[in-house]
C-alpha atoms as a PDB file:
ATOM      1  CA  UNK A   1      -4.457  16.183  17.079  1.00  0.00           C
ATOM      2  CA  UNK A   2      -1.365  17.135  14.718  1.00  0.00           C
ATOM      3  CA  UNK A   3      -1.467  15.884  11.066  1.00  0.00           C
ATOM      4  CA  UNK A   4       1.629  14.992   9.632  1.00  0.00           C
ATOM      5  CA  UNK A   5       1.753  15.743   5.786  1.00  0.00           C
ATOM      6  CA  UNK A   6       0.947  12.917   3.014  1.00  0.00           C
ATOM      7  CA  UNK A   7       4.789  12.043   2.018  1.00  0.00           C
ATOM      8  CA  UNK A   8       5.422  10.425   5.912  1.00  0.00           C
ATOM      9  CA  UNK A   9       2.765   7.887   5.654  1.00  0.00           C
ATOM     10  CA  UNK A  10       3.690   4.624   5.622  1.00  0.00           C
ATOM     11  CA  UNK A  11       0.104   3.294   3.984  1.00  0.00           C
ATOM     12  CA  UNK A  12       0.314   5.890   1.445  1.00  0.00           C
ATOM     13  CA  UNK A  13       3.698   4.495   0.266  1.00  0.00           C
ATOM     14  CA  UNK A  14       2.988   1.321   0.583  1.00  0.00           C
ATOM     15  CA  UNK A  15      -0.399   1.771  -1.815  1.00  0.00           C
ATOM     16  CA  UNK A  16       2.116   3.813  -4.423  1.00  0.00           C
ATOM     17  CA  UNK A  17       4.640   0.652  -3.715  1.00  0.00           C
ATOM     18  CA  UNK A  18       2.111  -1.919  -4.922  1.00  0.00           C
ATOM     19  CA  UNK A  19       0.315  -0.103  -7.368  1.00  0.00           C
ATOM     20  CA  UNK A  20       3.779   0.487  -9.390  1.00  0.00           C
ATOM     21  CA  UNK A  21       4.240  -3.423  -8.657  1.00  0.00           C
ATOM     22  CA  UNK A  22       0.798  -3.988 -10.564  1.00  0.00           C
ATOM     23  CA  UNK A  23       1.383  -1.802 -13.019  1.00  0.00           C
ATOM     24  CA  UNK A  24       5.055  -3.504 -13.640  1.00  0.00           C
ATOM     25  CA  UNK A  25       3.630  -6.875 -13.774  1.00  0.00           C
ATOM     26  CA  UNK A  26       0.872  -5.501 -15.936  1.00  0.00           C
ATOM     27  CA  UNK A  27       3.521  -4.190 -18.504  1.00  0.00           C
ATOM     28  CA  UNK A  28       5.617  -7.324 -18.554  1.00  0.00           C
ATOM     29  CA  UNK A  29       2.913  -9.216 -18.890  1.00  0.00           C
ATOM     30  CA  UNK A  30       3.527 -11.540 -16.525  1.00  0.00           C
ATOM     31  CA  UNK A  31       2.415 -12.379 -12.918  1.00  0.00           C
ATOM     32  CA  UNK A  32       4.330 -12.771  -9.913  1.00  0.00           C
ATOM     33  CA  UNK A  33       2.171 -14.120  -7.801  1.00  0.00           C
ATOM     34  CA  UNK A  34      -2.082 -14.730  -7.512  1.00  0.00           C
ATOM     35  CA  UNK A  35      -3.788 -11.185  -7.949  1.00  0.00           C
ATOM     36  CA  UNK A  36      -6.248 -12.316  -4.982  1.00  0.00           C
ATOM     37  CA  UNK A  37      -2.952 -13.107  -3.047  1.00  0.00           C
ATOM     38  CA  UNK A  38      -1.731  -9.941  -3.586  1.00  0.00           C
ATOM     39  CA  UNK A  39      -5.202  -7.784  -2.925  1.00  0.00           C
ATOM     40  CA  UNK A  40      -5.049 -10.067   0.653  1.00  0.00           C
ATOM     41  CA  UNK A  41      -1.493  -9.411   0.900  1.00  0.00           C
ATOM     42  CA  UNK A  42      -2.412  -5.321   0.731  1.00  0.00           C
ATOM     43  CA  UNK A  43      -5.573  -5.483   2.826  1.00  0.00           C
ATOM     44  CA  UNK A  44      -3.789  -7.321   5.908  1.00  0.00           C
ATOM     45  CA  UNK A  45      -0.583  -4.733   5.382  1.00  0.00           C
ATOM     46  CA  UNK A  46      -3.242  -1.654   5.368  1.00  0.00           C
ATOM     47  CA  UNK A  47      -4.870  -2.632   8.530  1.00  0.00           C
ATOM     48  CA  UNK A  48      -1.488  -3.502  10.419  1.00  0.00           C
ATOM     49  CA  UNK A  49      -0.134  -0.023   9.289  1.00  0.00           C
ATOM     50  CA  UNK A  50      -3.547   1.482  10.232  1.00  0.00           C
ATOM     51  CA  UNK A  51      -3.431  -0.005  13.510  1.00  0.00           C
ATOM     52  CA  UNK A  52      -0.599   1.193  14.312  1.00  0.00           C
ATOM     53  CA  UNK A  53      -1.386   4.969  12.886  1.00  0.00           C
ATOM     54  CA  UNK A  54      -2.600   7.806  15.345  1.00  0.00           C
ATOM     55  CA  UNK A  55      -2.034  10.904  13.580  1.00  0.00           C
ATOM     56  CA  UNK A  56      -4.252  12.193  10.813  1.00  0.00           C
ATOM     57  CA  UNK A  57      -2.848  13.271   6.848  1.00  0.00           C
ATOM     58  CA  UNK A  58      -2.508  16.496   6.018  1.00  0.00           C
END
């Protein structure tokens, strides 16, 4: 099976996406939405992406 290298997955970037949205909302202060919203929001994002994934990281 080919492995495509880390920067061309979509659930890595998506992890770095919300873990600079944490640490934004962190720094302001201020909340944009539930944090248990947002944990479900990522879990149910990871598995679609994951679903959809067939070739390994690099």
């Amino acid at each position: 099976m080919n492995a495509k290298k880390w920067y061309a997955s979509k659930t890595i970037w998506t992890n770095v996406a919300a873990l600079a949205a944490v640490g934004a909302q962190a720094a302001v202060g201020n909340s944009v939405m539930d944090p248990a919203l947002q944990a479900a929001l990522l879990a149910v994002t990871n598995t679609a992406l994951r679903l959809f994934t067939s070739e390994r990281v690099a």
